[in-house]
N, C-alpha and C. Protein backbone atom coordinates (compact mmCIF):
# COMPACT_ATOMS: atom_id res chain seq x y z
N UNK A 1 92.14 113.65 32.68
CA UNK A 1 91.50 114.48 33.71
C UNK A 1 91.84 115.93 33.48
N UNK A 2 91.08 116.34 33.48
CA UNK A 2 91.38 117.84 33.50
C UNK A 2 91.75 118.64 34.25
N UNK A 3 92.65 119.55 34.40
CA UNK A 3 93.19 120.69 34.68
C UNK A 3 92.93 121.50 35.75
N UNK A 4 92.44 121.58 37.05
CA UNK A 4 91.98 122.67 37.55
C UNK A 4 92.13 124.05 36.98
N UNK A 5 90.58 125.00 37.21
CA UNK A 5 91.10 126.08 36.45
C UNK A 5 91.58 126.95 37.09
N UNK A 6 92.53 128.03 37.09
CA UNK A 6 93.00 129.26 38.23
C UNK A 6 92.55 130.39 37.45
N UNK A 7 92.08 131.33 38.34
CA UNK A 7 91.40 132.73 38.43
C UNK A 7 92.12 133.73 37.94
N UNK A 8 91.96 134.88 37.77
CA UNK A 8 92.85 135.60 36.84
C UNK A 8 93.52 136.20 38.06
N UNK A 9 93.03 135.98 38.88
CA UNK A 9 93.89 136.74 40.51
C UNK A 9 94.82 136.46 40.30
N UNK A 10 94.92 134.99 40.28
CA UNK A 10 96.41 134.29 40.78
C UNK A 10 97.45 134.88 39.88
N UNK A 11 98.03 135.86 40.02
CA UNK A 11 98.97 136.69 39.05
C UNK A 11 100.20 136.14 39.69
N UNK A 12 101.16 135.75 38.62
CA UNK A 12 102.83 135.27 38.74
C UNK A 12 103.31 135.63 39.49
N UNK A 13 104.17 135.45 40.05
CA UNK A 13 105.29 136.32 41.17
C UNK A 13 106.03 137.60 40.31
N UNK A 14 106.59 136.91 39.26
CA UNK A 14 107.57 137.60 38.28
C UNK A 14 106.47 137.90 37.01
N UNK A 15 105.73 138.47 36.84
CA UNK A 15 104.50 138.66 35.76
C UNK A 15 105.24 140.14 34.59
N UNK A 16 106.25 140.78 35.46
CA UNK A 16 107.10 141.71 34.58
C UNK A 16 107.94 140.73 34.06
N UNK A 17 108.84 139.52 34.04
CA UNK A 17 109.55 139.29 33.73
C UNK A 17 109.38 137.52 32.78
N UNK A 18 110.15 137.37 31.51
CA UNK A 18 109.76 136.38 30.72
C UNK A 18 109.37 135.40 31.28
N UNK A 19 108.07 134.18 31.26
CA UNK A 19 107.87 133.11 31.95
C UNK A 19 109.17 132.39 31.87
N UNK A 20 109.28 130.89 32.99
CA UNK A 20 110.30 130.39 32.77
C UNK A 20 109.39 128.97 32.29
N UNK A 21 109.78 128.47 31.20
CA UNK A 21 108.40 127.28 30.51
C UNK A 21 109.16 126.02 31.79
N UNK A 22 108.39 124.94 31.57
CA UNK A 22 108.64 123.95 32.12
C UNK A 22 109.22 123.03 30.41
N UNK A 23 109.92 121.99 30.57
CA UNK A 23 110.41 121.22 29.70
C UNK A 23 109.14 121.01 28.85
N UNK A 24 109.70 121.31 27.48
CA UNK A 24 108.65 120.54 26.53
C UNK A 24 108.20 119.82 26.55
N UNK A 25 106.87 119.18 26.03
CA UNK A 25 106.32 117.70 26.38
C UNK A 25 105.78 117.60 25.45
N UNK A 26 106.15 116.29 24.85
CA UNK A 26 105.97 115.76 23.52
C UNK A 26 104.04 115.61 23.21
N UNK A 27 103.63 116.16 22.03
CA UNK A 27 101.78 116.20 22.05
C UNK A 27 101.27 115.50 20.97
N UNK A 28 102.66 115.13 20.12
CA UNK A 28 102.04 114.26 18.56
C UNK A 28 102.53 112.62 18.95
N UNK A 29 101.93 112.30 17.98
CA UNK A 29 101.54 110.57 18.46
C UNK A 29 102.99 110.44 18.06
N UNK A 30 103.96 111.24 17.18
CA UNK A 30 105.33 111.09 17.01
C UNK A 30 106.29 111.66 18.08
N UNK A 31 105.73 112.30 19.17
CA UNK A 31 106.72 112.41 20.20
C UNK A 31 107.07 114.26 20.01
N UNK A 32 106.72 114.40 18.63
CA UNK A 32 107.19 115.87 18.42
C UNK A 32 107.26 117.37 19.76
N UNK A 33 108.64 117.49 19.69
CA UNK A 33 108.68 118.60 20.84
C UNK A 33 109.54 119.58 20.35
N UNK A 34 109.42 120.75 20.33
CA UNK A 34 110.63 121.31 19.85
C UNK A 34 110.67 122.55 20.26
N UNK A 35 111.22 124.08 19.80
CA UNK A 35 111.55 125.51 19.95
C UNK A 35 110.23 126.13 19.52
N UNK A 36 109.62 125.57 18.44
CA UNK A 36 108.62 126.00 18.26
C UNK A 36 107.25 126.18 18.84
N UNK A 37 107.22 125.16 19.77
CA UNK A 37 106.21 124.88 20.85
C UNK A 37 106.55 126.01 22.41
N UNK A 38 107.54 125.95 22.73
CA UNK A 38 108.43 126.84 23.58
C UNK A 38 107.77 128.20 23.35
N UNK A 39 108.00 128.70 21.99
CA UNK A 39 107.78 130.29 21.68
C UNK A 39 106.23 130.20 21.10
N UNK A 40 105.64 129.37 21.11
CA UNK A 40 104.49 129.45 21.09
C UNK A 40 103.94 129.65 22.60
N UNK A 41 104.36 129.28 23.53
CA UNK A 41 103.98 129.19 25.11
C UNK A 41 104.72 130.43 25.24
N UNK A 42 105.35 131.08 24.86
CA UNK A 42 105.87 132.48 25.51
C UNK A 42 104.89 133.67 24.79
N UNK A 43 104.06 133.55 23.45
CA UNK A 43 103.35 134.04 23.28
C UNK A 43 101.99 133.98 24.30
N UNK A 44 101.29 132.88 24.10
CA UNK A 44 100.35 132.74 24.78
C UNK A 44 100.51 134.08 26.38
N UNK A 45 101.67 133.77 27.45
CA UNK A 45 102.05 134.34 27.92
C UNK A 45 101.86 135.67 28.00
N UNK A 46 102.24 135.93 26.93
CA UNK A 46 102.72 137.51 26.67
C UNK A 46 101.20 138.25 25.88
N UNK A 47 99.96 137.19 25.41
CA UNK A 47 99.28 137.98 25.71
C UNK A 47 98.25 137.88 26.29
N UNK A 48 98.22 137.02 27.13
CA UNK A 48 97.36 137.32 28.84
C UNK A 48 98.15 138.18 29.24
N UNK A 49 99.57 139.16 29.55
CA UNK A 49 100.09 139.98 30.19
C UNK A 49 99.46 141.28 29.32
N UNK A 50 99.57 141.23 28.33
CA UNK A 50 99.49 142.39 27.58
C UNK A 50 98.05 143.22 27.40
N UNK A 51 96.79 142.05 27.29
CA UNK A 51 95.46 142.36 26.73
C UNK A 51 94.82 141.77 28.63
N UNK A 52 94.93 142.01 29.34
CA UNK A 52 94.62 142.43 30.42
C UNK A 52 93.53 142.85 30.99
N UNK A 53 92.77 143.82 30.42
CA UNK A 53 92.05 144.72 30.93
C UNK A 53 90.60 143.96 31.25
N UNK A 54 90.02 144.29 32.17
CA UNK A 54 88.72 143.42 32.88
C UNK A 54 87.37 143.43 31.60
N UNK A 55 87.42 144.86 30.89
CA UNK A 55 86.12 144.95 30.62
C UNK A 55 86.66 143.77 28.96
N UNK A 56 88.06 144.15 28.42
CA UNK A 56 88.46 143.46 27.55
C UNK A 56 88.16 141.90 27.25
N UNK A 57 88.53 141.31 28.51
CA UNK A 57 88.76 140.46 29.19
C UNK A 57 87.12 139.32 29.22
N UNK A 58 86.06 140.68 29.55
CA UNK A 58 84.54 140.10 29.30
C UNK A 58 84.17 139.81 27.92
N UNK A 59 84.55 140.56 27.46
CA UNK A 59 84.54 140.49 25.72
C UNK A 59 84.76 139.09 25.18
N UNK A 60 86.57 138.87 25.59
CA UNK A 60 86.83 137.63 25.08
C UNK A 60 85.90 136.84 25.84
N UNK A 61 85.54 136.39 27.21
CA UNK A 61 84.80 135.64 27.58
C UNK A 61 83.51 135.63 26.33
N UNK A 62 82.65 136.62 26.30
CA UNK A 62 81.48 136.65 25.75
C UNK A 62 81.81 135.78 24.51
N UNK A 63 82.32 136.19 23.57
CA UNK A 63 82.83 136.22 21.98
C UNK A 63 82.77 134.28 22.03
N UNK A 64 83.64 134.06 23.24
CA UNK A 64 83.95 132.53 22.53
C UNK A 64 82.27 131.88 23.36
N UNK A 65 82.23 132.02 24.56
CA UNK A 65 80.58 131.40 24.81
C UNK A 65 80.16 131.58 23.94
N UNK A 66 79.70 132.59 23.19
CA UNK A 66 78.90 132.50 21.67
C UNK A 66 79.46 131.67 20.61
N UNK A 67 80.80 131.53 20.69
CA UNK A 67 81.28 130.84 19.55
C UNK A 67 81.03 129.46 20.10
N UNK A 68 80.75 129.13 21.18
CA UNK A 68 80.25 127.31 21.77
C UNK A 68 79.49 126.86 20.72
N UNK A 69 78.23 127.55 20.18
CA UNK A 69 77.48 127.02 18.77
C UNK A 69 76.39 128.35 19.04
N UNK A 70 75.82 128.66 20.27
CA UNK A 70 74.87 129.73 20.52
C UNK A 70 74.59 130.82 19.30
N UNK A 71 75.75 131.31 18.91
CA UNK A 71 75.07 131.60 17.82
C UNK A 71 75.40 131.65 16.86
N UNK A 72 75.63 130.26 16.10
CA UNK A 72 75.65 129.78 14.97
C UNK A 72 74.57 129.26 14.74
N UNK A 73 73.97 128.56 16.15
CA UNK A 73 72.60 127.92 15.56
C UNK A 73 71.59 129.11 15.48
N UNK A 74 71.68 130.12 16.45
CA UNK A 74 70.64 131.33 15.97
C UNK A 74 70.73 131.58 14.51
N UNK A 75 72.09 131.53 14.11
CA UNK A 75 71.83 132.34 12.38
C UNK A 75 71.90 131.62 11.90
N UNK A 76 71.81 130.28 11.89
CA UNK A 76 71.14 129.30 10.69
C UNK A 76 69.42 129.12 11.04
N UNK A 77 68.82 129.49 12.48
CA UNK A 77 67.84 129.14 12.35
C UNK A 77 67.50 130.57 11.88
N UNK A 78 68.07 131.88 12.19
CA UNK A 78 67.25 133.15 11.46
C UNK A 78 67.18 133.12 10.38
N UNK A 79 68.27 132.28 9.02
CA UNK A 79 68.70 132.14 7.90
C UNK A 79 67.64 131.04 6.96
N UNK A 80 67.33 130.30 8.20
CA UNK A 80 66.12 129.46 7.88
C UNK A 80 64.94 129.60 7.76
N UNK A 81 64.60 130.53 8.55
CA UNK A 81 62.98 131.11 9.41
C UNK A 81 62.25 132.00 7.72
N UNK A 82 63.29 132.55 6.85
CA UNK A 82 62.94 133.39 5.75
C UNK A 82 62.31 132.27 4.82
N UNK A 83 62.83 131.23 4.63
CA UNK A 83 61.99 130.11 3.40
C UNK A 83 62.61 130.14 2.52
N UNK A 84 63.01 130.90 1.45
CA UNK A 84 63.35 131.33 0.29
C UNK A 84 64.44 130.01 0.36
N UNK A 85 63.88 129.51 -1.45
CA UNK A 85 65.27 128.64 -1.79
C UNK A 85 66.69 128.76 -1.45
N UNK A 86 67.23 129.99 -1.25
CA UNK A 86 68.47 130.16 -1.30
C UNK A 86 68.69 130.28 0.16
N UNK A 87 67.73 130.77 0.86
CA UNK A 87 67.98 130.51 2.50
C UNK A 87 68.06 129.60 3.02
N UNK A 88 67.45 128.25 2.37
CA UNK A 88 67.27 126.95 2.75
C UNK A 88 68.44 125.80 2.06
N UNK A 89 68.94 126.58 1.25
CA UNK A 89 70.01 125.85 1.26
C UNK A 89 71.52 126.32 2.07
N UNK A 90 71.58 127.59 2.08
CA UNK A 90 72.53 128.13 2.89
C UNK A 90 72.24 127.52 4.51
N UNK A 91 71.30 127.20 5.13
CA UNK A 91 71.08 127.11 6.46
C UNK A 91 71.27 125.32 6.28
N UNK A 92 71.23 124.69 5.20
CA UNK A 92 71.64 123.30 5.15
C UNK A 92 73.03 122.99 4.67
N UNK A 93 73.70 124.06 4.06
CA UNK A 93 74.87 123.66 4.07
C UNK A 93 75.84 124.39 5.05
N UNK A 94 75.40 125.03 5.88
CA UNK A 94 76.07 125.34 7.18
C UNK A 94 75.86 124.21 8.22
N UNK A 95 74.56 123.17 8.06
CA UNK A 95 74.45 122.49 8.95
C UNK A 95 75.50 121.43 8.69
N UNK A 96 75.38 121.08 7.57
CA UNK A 96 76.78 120.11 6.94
C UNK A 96 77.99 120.60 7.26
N UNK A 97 78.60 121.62 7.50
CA UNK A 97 80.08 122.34 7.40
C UNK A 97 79.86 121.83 9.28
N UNK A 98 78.84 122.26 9.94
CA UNK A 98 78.87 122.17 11.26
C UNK A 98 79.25 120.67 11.98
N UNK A 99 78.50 119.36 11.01
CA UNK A 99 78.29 118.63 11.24
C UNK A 99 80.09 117.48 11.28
N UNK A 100 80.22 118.11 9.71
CA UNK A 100 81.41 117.60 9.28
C UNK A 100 82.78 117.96 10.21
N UNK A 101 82.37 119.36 10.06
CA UNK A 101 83.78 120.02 11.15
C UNK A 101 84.04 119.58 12.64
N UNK A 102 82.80 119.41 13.22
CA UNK A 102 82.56 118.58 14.60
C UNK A 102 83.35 116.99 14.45
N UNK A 103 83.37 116.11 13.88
CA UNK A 103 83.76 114.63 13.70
C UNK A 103 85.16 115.25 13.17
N UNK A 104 85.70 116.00 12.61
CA UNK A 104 87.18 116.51 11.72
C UNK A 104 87.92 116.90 12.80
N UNK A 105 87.18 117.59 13.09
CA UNK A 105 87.89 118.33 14.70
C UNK A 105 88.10 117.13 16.19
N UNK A 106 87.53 116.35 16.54
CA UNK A 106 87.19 115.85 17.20
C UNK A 106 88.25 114.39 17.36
N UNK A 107 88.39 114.46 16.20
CA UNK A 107 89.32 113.01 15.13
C UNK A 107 90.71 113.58 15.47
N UNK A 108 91.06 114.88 15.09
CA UNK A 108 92.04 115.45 15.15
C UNK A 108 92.68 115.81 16.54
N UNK A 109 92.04 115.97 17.52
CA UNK A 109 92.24 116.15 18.64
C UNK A 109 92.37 115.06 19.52
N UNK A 110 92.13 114.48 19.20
CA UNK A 110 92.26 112.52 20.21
C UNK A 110 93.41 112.24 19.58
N UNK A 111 94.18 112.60 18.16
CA UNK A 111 95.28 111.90 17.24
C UNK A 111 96.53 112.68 17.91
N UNK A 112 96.17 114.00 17.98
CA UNK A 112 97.44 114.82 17.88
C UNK A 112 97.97 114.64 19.73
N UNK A 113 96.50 114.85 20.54
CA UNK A 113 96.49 115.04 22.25
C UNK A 113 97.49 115.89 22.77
N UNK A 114 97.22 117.11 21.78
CA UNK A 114 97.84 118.33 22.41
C UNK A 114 97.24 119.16 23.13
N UNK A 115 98.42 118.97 24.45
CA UNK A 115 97.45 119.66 26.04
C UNK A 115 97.64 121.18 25.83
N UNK A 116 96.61 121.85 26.21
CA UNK A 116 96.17 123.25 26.12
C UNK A 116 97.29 124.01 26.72
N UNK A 117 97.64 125.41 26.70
CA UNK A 117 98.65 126.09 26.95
C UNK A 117 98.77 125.95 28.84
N UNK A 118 97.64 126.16 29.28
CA UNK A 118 97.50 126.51 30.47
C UNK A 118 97.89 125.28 31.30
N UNK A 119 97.80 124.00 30.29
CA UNK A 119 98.42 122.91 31.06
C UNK A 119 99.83 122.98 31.47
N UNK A 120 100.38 123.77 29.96
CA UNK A 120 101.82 123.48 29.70
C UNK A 120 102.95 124.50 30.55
N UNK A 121 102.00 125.73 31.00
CA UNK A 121 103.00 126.79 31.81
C UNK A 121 102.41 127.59 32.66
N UNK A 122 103.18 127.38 34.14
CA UNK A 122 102.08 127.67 34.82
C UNK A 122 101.76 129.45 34.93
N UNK A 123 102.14 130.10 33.75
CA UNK A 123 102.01 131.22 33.85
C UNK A 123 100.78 131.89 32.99
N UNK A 124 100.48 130.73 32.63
CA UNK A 124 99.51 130.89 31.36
C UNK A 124 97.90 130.75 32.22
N UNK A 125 97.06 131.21 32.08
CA UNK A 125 95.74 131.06 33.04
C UNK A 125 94.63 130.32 32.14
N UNK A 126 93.87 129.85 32.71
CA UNK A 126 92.48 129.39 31.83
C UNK A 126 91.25 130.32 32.40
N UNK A 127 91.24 131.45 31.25
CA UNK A 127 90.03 131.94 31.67
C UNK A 127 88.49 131.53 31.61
N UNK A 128 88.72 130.79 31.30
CA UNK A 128 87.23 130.74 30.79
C UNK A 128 87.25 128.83 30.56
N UNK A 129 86.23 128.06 30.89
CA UNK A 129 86.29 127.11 30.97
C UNK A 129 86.82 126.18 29.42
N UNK A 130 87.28 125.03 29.43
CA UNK A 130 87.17 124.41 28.42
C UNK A 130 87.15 123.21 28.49
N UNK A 131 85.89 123.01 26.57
CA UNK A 131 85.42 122.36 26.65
C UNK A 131 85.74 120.88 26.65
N UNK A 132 87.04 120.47 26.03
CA UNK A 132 87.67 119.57 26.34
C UNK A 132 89.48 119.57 26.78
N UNK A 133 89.73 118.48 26.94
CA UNK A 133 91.37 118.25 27.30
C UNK A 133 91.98 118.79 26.41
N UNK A 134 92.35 118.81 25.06
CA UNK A 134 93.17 119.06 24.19
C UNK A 134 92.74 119.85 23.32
N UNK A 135 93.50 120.15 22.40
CA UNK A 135 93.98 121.73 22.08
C UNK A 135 94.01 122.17 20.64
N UNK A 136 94.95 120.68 19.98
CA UNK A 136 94.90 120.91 18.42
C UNK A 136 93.54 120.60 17.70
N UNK A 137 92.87 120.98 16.71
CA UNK A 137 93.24 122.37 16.51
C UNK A 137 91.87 123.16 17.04
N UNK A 138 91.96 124.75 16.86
CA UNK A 138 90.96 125.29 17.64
C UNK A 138 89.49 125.20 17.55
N UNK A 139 88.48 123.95 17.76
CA UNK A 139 87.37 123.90 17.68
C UNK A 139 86.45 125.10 16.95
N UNK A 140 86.44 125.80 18.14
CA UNK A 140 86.06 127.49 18.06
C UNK A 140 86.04 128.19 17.03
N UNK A 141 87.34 127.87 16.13
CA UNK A 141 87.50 128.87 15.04
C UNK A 141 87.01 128.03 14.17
N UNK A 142 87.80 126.81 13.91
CA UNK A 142 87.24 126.04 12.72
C UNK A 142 85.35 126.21 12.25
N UNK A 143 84.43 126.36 13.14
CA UNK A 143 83.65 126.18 12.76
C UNK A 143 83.19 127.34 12.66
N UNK A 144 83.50 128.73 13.32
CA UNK A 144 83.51 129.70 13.11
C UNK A 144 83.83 130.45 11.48
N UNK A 145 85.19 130.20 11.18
CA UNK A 145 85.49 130.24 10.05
C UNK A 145 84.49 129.41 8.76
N UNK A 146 83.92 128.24 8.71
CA UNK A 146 83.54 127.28 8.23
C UNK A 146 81.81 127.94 7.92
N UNK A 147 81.32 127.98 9.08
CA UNK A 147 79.87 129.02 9.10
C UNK A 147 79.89 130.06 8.21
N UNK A 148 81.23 131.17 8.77
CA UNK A 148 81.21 132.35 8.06
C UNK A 148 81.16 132.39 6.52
N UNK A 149 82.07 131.57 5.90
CA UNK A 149 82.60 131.32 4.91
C UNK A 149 81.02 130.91 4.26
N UNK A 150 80.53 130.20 4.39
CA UNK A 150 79.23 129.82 3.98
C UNK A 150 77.98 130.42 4.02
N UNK A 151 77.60 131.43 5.03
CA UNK A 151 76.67 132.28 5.12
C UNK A 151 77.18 133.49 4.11
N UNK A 152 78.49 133.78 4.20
CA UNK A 152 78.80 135.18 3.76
C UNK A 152 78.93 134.89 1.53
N UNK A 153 79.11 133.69 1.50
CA UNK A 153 78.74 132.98 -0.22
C UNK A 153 77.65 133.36 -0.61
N UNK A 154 76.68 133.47 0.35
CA UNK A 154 74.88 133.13 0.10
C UNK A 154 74.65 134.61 0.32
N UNK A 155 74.81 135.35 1.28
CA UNK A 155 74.81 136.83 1.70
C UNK A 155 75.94 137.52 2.40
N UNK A 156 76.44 137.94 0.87
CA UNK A 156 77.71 139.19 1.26
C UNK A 156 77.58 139.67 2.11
N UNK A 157 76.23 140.59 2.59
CA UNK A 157 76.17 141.69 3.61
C UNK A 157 76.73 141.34 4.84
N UNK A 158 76.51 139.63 5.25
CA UNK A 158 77.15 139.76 6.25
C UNK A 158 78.12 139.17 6.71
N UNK A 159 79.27 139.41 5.97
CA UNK A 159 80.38 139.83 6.36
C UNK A 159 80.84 141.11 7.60
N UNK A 160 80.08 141.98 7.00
CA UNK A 160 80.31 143.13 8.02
C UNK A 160 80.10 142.55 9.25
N UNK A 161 79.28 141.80 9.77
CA UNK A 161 78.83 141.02 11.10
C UNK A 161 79.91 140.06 11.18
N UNK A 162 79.77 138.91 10.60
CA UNK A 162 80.58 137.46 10.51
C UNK A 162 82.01 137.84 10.87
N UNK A 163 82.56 138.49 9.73
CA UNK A 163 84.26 138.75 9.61
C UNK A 163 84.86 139.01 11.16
N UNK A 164 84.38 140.59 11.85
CA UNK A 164 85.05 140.69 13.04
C UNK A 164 84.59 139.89 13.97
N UNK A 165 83.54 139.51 14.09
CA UNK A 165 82.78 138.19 15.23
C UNK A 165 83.81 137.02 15.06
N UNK A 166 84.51 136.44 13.84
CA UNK A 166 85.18 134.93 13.75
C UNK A 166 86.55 135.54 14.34
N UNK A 167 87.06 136.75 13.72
CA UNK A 167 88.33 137.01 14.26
C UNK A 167 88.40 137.05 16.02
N UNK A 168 87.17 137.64 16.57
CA UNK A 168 87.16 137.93 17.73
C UNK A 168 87.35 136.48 18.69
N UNK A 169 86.16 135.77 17.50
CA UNK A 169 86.53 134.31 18.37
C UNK A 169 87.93 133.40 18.31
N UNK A 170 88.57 133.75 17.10
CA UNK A 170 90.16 133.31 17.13
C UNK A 170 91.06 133.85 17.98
N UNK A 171 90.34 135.32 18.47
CA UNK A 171 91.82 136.07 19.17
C UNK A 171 91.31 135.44 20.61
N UNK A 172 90.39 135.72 21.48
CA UNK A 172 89.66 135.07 22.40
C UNK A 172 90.48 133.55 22.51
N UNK A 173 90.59 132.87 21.83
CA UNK A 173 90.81 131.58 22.60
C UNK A 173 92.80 131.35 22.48
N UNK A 174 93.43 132.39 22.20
CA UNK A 174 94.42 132.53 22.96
C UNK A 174 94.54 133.39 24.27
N UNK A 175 93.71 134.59 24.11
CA UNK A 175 93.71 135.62 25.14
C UNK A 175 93.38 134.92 26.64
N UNK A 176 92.79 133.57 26.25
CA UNK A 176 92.03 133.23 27.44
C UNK A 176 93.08 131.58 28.15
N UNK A 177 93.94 131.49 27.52
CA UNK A 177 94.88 130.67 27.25
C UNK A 177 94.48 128.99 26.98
N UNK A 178 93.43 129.01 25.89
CA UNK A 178 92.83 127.76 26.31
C UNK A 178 93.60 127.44 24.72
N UNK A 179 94.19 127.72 23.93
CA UNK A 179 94.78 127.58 22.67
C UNK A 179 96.21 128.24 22.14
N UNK A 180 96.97 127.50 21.07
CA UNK A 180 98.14 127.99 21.13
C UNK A 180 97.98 128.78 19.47
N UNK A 181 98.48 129.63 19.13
CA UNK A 181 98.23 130.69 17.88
C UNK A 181 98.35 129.71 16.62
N UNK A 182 99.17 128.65 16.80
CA UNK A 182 98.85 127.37 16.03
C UNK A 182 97.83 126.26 15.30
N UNK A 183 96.83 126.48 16.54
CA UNK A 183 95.94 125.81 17.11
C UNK A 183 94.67 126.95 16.36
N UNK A 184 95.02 128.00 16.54
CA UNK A 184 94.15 129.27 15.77
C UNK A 184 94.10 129.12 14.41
N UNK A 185 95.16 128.93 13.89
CA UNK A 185 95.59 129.07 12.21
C UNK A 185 95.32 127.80 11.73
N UNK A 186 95.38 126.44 12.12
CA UNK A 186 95.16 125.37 11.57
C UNK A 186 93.44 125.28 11.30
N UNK A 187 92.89 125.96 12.98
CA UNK A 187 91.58 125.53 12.80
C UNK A 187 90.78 126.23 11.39
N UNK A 188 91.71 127.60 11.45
CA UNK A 188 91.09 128.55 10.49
C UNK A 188 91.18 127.71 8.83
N UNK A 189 92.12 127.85 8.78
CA UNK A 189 92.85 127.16 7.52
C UNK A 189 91.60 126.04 7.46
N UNK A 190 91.23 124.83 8.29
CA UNK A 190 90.50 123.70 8.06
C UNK A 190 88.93 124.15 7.84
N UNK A 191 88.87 125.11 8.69
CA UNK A 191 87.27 125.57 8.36
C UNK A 191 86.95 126.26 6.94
N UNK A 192 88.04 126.83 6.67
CA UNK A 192 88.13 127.79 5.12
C UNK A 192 88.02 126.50 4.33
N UNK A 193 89.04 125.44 3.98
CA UNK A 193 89.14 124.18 3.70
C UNK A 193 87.67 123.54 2.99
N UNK A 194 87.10 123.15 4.44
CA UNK A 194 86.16 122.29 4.49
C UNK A 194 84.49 123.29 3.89
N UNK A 195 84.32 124.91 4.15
CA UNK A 195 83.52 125.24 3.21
C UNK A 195 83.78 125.25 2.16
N UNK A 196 84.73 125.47 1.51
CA UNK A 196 84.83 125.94 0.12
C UNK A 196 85.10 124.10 -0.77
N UNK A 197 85.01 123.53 0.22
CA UNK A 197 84.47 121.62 -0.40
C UNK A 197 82.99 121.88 -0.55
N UNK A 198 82.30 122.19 0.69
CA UNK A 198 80.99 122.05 0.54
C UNK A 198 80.33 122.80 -0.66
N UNK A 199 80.85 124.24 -0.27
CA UNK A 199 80.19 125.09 -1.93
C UNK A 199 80.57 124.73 -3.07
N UNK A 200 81.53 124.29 -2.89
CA UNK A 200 82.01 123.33 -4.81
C UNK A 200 80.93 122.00 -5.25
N UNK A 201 80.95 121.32 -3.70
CA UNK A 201 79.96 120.27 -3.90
C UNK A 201 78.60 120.70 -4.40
N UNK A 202 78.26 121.41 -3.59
CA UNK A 202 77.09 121.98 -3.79
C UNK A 202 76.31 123.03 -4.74
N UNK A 203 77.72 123.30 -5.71
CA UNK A 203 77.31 124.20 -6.97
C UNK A 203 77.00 123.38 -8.01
């Protein structure tokens, strides 16, 4: 069951001063709990305190709603709409990276059932809804990363677009506390991963 979400109102009592975590709680099917999970939750923390600002704040909202798929499927269907051989395969092997990363991600997150930050401390907020219970690893980015990586093979140019849009959506889903910086880097790492399978396959 999920989480009720709290508002960004509800500000800490002590919001100047370090959260106090609640006891670790074990999230791998091995029980794994440790220091490292701890200072991962004091990050999270520290930057909902830090990156704050309302209009900021819309940004990250915006950035990850788009990163839901909204517009990934726009730029595979704009990527498509041109015809050209090379557009039509780039807009089919993004659909594959999309397809694959969805079941990878999905697999991974029922195995590991690591609860989102905002479960784990109550200082941590959920801004912005999410889409499921658990946490490892970051949906969002993985396929973010995974898209980019694959459009930007086929057409350099856009990178200039892609690059800060994926970062935005990695920083976003800690800012909003629905992910732990862990949870950022794995997804990234798996989406980098899983294109650069597909373009090997596919060369």
């Amino acid at each position: 069951m999920h989480t009720p979400l709290k508002t960004f109102h509800e500000t800490p009592p002590h919001i100047g001063e370090p959260p106090q975590l609640e006891p670790a709680l074990p999230w791998t099917a091995a029980g794994t709990a440790n220091s490292f999970s701890r200072k991962e939750l004091l990050l999270c923390a520290a930057a909902q305190r830090k990156l704050k600002h309302p209009y900021f704040l819309r940004l990250m909202r915006l950035v990850s709603r788009l990163g839901n798929g909204i517009a990934w499927y726009f730029l595979i269907a704009c990527i498509a709409i041109s015809g050209s051989p090379q557009a039509m395969q780039a807009s089919t092997l993004m659909s594959i990276a999309g397809m694959a990363g969805l079941v990878l991600y999905k697999w991974l997150k029922k195995t590991t059932s690591r609860p989102r930050p905002y479960a784990r401390d109550g200082h941590i907020i959920a801004l912005t809804a999410a889409l499921d219970e658990f946490s490892f690893p970051s949906g969002h980015t993985l396929h973010a990363v995974a898209f980019t990586t694959v459009a930007v093979a086929f057409f350099p140019l856009l990178a200039w677009i892609l690059v800060p849009f994926t970062a935005l959506i990695a920083l976003s889903r800690v800012v909003l506390g629905l992910h732990y910086p862990s949870d950022v880097l794995a997804g990234a790492s798996i989406g980098a991963t899983l294109a650069a399978t597909i373009l090997l396959w596919a060369a």
